[in-house]
PDB file of N, CA and C in Angstrom:
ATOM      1  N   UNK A   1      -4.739  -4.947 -15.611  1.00  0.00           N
ATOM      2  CA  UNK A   1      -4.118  -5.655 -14.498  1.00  0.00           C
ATOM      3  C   UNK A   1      -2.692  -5.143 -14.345  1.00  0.00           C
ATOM      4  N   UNK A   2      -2.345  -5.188 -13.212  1.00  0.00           N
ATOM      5  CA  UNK A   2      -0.805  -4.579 -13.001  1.00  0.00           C
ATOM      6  C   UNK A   2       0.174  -5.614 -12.580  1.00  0.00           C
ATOM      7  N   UNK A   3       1.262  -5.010 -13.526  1.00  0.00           N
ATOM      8  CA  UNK A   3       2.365  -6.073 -13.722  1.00  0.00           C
ATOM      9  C   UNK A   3       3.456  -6.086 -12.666  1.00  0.00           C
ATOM     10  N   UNK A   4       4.092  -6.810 -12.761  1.00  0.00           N
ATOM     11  CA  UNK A   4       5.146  -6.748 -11.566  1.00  0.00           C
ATOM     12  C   UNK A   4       5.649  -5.413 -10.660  1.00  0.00           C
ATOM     13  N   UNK A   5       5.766  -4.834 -11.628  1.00  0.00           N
ATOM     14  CA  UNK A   5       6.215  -3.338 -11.458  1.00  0.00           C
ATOM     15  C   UNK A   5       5.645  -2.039 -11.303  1.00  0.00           C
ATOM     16  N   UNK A   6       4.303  -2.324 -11.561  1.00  0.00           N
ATOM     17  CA  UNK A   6       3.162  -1.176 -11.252  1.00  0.00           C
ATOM     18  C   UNK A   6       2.156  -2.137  -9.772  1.00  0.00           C
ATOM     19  N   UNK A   7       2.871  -3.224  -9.335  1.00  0.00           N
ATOM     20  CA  UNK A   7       2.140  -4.036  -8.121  1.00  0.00           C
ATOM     21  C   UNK A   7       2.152  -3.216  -7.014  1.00  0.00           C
ATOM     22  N   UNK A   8       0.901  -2.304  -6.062  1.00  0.00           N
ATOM     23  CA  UNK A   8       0.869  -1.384  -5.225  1.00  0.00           C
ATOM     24  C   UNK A   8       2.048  -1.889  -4.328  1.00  0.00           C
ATOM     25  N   UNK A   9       2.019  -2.746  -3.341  1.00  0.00           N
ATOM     26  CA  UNK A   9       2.793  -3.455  -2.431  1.00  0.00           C
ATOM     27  C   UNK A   9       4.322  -3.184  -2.857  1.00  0.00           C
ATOM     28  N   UNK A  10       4.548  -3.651  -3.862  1.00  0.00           N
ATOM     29  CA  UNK A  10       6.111  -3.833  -4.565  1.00  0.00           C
ATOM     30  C   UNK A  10       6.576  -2.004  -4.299  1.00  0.00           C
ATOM     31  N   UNK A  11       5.377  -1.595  -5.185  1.00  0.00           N
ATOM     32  CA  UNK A  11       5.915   0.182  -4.955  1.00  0.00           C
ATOM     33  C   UNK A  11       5.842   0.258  -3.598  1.00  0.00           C
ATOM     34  N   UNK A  12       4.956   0.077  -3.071  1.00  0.00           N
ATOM     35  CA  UNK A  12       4.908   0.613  -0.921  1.00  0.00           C
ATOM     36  C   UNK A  12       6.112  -0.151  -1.009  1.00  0.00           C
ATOM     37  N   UNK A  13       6.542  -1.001  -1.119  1.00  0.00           N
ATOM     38  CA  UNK A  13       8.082  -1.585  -0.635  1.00  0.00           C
ATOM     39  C   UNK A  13       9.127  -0.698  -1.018  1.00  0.00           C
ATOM     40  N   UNK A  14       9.500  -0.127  -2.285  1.00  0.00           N
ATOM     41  CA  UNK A  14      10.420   0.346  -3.059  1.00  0.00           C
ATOM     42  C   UNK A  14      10.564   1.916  -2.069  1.00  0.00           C
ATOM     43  N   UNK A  15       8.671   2.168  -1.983  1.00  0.00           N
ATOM     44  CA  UNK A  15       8.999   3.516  -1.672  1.00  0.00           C
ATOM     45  C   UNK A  15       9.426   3.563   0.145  1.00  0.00           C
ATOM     46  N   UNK A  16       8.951   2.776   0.734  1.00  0.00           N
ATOM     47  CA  UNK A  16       9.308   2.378   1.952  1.00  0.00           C
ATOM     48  C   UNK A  16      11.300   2.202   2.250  1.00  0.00           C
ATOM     49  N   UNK A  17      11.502   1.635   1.548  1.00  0.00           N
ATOM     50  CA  UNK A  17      13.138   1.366   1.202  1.00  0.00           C
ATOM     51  C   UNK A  17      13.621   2.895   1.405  1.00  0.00           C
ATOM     52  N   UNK A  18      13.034   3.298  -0.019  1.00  0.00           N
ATOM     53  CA  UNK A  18      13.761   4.700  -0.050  1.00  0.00           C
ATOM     54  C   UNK A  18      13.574   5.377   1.145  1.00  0.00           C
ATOM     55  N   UNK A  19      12.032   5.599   1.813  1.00  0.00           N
ATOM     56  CA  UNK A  19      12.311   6.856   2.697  1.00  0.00           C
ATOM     57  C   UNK A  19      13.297   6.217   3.831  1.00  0.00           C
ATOM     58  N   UNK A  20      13.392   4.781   4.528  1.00  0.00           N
ATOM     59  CA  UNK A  20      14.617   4.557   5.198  1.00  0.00           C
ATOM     60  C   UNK A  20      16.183   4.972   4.888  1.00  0.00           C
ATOM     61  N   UNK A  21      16.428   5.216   3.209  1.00  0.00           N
ATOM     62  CA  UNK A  21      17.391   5.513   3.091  1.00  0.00           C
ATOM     63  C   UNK A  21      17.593   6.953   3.205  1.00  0.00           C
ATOM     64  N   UNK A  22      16.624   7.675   3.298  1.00  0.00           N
ATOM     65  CA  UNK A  22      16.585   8.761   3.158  1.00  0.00           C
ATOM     66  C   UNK A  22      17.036   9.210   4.685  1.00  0.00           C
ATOM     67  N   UNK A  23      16.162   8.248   5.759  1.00  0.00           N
ATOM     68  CA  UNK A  23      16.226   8.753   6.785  1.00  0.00           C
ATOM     69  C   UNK A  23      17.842   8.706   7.133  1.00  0.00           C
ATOM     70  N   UNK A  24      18.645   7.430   6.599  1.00  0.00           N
ATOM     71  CA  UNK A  24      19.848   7.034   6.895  1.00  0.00           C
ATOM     72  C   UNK A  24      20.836   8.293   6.521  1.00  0.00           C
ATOM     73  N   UNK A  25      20.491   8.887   5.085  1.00  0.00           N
ATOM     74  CA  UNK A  25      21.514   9.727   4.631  1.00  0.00           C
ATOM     75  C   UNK A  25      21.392  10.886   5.007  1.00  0.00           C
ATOM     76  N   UNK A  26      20.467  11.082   6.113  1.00  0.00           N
ATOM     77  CA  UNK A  26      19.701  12.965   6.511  1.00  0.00           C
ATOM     78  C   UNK A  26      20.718  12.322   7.796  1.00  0.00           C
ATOM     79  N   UNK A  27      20.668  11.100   8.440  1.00  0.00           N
ATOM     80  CA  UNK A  27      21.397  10.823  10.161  1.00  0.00           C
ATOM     81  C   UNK A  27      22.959  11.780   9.298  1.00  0.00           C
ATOM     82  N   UNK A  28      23.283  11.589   8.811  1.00  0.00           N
ATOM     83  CA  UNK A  28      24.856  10.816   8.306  1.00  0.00           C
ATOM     84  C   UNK A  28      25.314  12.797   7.415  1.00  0.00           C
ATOM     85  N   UNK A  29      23.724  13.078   7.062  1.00  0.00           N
ATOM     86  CA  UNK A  29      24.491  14.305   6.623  1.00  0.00           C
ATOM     87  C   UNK A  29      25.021  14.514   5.326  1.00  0.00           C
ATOM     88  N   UNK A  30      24.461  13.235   4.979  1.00  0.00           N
ATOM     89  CA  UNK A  30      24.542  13.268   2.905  1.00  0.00           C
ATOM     90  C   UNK A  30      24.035  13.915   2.016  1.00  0.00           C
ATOM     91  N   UNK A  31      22.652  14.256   2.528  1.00  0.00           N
ATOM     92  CA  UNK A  31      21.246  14.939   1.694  1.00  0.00           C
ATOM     93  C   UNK A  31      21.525  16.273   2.513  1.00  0.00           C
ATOM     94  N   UNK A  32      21.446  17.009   1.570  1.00  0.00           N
ATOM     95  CA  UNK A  32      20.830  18.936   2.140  1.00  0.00           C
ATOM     96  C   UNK A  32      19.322  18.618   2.334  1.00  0.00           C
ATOM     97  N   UNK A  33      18.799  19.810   3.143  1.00  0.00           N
ATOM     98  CA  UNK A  33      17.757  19.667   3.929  1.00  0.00           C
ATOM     99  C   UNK A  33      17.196  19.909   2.033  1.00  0.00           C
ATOM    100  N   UNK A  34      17.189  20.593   1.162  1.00  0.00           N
ATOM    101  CA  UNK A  34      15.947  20.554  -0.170  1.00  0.00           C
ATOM    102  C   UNK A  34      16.071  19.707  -0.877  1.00  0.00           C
ATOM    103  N   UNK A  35      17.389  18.759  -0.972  1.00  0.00           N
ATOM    104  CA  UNK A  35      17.278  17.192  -1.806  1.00  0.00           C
ATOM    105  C   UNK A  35      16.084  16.121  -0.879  1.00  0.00           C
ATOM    106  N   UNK A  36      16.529  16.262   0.632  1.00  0.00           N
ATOM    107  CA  UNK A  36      15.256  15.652   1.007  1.00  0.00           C
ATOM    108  C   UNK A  36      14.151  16.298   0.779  1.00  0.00           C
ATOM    109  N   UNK A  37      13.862  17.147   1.175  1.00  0.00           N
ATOM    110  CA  UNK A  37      12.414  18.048   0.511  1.00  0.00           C
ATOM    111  C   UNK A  37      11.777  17.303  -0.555  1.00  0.00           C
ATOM    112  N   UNK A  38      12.778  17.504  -1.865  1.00  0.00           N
ATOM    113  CA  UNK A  38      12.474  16.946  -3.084  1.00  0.00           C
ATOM    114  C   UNK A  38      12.243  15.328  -3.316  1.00  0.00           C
ATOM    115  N   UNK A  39      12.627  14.649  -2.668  1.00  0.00           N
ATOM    116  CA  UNK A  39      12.860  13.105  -2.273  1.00  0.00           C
ATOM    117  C   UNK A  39      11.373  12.905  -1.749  1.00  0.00           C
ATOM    118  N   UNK A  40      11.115  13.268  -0.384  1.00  0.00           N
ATOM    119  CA  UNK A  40       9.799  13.324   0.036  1.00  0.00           C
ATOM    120  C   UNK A  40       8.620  13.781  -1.181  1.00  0.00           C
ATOM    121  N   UNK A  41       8.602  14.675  -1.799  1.00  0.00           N
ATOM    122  CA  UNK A  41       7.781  15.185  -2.153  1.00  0.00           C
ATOM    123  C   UNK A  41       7.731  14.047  -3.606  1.00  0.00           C
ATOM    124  N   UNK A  42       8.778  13.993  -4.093  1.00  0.00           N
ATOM    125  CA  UNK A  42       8.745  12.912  -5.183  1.00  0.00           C
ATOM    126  C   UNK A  42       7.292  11.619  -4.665  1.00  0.00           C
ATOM    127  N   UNK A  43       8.127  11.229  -3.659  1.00  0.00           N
ATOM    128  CA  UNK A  43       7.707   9.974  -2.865  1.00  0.00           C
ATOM    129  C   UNK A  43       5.818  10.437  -2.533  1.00  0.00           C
ATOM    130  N   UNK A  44       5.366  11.690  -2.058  1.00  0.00           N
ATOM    131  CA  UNK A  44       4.181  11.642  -1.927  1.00  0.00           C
ATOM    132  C   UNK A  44       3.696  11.868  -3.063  1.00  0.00           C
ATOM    133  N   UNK A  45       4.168  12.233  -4.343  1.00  0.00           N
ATOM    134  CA  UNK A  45       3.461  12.065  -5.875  1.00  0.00           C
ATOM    135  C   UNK A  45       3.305  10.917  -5.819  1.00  0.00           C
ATOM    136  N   UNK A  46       4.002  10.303  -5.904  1.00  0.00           N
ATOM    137  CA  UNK A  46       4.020   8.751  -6.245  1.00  0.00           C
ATOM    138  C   UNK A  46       2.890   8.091  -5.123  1.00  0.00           C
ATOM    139  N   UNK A  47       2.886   8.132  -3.957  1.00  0.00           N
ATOM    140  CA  UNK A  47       1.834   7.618  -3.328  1.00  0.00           C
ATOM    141  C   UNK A  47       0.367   8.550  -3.401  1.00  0.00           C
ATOM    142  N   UNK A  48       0.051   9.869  -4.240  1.00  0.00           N
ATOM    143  CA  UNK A  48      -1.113  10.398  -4.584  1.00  0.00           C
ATOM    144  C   UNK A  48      -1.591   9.415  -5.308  1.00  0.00           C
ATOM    145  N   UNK A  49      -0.654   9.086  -6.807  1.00  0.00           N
ATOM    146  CA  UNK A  49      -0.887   8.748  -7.892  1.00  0.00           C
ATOM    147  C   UNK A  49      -1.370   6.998  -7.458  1.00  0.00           C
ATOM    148  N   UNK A  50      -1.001   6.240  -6.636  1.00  0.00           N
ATOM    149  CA  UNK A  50      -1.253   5.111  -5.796  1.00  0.00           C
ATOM    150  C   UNK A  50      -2.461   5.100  -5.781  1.00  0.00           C
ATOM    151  N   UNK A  51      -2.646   6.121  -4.692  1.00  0.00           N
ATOM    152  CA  UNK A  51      -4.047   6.110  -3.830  1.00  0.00           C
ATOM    153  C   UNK A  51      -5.300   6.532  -5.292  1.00  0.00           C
ATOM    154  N   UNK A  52      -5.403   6.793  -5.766  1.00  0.00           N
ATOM    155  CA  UNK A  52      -5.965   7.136  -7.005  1.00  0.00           C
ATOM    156  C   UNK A  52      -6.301   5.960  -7.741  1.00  0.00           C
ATOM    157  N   UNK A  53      -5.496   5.435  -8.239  1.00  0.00           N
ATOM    158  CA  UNK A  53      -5.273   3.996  -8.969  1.00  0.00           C
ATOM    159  C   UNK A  53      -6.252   3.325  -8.084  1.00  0.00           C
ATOM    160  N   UNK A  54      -5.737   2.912  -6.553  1.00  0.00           N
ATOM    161  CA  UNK A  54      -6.415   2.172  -5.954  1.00  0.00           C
ATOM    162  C   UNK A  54      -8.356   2.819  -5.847  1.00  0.00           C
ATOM    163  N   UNK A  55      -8.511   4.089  -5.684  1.00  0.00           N
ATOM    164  CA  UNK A  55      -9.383   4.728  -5.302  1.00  0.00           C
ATOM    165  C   UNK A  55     -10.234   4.326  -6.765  1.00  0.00           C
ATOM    166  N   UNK A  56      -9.671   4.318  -7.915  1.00  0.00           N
ATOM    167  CA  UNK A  56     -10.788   3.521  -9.056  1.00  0.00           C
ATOM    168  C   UNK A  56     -10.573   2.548  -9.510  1.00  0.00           C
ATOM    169  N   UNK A  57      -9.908   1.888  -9.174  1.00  0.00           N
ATOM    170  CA  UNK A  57     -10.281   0.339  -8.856  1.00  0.00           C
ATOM    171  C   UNK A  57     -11.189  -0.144  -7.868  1.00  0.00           C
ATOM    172  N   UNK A  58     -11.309   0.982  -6.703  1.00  0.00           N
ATOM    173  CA  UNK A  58     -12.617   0.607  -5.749  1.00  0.00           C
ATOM    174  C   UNK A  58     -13.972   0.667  -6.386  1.00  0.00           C
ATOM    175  N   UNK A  59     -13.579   1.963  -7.179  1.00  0.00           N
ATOM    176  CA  UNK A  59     -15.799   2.045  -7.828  1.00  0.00           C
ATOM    177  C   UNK A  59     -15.617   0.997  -9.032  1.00  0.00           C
ATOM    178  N   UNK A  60     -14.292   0.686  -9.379  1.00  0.00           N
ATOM    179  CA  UNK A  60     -14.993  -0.232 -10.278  1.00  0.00           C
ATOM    180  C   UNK A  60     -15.656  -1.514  -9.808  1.00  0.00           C
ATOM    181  N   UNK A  61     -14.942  -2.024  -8.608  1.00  0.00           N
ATOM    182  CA  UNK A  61     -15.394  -3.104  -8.016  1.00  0.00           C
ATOM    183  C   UNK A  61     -16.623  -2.916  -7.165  1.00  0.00           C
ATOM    184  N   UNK A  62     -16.926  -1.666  -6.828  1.00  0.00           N
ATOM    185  CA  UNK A  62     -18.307  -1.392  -6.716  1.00  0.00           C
ATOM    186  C   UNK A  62     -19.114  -1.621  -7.199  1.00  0.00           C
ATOM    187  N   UNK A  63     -19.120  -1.007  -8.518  1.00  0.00           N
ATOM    188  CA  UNK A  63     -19.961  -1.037  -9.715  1.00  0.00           C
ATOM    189  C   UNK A  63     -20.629  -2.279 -10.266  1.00  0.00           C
ATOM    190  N   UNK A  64     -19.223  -3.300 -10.073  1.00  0.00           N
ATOM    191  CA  UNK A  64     -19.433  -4.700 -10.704  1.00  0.00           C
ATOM    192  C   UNK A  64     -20.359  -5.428  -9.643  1.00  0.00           C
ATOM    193  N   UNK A  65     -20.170  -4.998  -7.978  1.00  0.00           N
ATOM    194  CA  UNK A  65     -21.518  -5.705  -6.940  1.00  0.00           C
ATOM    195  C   UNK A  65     -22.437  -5.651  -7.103  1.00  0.00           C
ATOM    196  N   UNK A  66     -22.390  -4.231  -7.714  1.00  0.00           N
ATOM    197  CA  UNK A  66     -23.901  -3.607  -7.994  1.00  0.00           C
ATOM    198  C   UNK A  66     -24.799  -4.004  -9.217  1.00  0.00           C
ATOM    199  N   UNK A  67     -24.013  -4.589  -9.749  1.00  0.00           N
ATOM    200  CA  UNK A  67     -24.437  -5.141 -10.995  1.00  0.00           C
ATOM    201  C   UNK A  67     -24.497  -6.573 -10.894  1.00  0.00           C
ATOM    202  N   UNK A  68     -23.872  -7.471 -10.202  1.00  0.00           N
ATOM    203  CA  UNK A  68     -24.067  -8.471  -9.995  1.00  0.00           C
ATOM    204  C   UNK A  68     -25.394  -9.314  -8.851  1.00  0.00           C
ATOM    205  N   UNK A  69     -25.521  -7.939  -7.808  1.00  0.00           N
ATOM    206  CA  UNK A  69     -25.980  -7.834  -7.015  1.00  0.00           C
ATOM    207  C   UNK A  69     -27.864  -7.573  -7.796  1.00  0.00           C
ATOM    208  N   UNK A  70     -27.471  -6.986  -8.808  1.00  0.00           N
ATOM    209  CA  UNK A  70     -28.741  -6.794  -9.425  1.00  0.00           C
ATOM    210  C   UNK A  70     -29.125  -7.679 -10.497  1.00  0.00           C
ATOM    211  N   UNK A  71     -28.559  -8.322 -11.407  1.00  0.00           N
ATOM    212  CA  UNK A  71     -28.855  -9.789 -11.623  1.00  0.00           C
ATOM    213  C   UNK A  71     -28.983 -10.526 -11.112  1.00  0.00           C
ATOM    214  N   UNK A  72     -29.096 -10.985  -9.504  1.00  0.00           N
ATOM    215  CA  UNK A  72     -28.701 -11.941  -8.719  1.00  0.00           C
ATOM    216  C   UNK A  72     -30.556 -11.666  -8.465  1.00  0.00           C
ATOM    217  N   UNK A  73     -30.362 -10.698  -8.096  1.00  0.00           N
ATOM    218  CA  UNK A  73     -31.798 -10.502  -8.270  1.00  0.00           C
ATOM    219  C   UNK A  73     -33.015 -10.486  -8.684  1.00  0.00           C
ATOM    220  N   UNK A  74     -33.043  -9.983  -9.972  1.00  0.00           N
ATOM    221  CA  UNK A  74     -33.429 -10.164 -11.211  1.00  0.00           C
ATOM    222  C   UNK A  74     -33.784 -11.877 -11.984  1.00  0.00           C
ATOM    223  N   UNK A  75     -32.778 -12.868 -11.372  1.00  0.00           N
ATOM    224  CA  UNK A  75     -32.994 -13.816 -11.555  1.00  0.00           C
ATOM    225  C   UNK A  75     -33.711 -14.905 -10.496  1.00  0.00           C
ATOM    226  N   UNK A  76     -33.600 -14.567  -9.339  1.00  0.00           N
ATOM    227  CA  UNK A  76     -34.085 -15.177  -8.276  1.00  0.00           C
ATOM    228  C   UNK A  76     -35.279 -15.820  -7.964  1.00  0.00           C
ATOM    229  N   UNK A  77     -36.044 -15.299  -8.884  1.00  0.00           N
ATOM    230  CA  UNK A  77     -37.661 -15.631  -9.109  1.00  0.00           C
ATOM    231  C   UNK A  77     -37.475 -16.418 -10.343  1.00  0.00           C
ATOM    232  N   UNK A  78     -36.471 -16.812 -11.478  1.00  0.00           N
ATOM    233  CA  UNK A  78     -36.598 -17.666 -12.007  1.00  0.00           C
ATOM    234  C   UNK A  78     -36.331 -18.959 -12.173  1.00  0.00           C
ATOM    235  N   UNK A  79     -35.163 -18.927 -10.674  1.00  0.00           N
ATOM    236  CA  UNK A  79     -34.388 -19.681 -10.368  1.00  0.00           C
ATOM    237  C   UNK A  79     -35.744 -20.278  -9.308  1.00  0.00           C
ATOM    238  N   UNK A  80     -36.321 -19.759  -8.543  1.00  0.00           N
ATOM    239  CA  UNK A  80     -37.360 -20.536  -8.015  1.00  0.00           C
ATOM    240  C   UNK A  80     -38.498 -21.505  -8.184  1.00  0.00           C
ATOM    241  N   UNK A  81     -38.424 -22.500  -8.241  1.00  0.00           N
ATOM    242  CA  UNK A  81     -39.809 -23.481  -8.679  1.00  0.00           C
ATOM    243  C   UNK A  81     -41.230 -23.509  -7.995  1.00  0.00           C
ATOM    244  N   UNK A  82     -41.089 -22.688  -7.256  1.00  0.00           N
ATOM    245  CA  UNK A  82     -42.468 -22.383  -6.434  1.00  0.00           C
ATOM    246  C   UNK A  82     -43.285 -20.954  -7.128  1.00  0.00           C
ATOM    247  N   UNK A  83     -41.915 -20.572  -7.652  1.00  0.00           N
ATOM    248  CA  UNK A  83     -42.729 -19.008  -8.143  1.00  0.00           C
ATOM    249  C   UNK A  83     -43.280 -19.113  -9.327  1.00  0.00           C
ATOM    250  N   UNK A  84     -44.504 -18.367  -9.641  1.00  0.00           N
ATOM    251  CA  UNK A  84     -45.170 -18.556 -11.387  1.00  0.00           C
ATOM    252  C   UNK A  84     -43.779 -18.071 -12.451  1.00  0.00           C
ATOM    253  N   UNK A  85     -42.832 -17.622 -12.471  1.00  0.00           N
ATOM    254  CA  UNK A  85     -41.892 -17.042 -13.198  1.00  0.00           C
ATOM    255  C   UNK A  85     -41.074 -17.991 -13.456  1.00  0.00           C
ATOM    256  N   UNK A  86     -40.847 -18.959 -12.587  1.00  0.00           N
ATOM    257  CA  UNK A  86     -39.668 -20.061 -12.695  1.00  0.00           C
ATOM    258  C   UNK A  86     -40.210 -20.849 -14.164  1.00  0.00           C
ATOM    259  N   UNK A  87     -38.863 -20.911 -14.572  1.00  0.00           N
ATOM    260  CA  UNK A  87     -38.505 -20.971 -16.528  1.00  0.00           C
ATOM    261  C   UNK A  87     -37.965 -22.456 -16.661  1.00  0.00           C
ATOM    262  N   UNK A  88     -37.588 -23.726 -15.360  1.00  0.00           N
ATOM    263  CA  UNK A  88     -37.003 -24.554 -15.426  1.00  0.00           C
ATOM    264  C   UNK A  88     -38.105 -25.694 -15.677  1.00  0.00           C
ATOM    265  N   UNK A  89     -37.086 -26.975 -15.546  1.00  0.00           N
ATOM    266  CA  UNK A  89     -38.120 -28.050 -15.653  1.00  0.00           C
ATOM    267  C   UNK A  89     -38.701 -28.443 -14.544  1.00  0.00           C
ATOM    268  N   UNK A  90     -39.989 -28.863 -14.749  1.00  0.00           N
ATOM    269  CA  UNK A  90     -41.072 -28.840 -13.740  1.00  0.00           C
ATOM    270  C   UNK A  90     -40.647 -30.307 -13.151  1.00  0.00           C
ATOM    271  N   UNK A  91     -40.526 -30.559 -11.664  1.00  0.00           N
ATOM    272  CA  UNK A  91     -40.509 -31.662 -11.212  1.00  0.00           C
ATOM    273  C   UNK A  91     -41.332 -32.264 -11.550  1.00  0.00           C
ATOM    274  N   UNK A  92     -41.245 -33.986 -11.407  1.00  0.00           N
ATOM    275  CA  UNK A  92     -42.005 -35.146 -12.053  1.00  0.00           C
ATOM    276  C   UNK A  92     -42.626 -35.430 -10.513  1.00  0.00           C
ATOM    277  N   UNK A  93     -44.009 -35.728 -10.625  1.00  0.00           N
ATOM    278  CA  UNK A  93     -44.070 -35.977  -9.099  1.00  0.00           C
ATOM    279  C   UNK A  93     -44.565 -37.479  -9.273  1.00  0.00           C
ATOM    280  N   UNK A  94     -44.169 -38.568  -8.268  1.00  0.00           N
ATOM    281  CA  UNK A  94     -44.490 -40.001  -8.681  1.00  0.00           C
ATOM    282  C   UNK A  94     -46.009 -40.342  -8.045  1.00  0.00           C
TER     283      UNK A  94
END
């Protein structure tokens, strides 16, 4: 689980911040055109390494439908009282 500081959002914020500042100090003439270069390029490591993280955290949560999705199944006929498979207690009929 990710902690305050590895929270995707928090980084899209942080890194969002920066490229505004970036844009501010390229208006203004602070940054040489290869410190921004390097700034940007920092900034799209950092959002590769994001998209990645997020990208397996997707199959894992795949994985887990698929698996849940297949017990759900698997049990459905035992969970039924009409079906010969159902494992519960048999209604009392008056």
């Amino acid at each position: 689980m990710l902690g305050w500081s590895g929270c995707s959002v928090c980084v899209q914020s942080t890194a969002l911040a920066e490229t505004k500042n970036y844009i501010n100090l390229s208006k203004q003439g602070l940054k040489s055109a290869p410190q921004r270069k390097a700034l940007l390029e920092k900034q799209l490591t950092a959002l590769h390494a994001q998209l990645e993280t997020l990208h397996h955290a997707e199959r894992k949560i795949a994985h887990k439908i698929a698996l849940y999705t297949q017990m759900i199944e698997e049990q459905k006929d035992f969970l039924n009282p009409l079906s010969p498979a159902y494992q519960g207690n048999p209604k009392k009929t008056s």
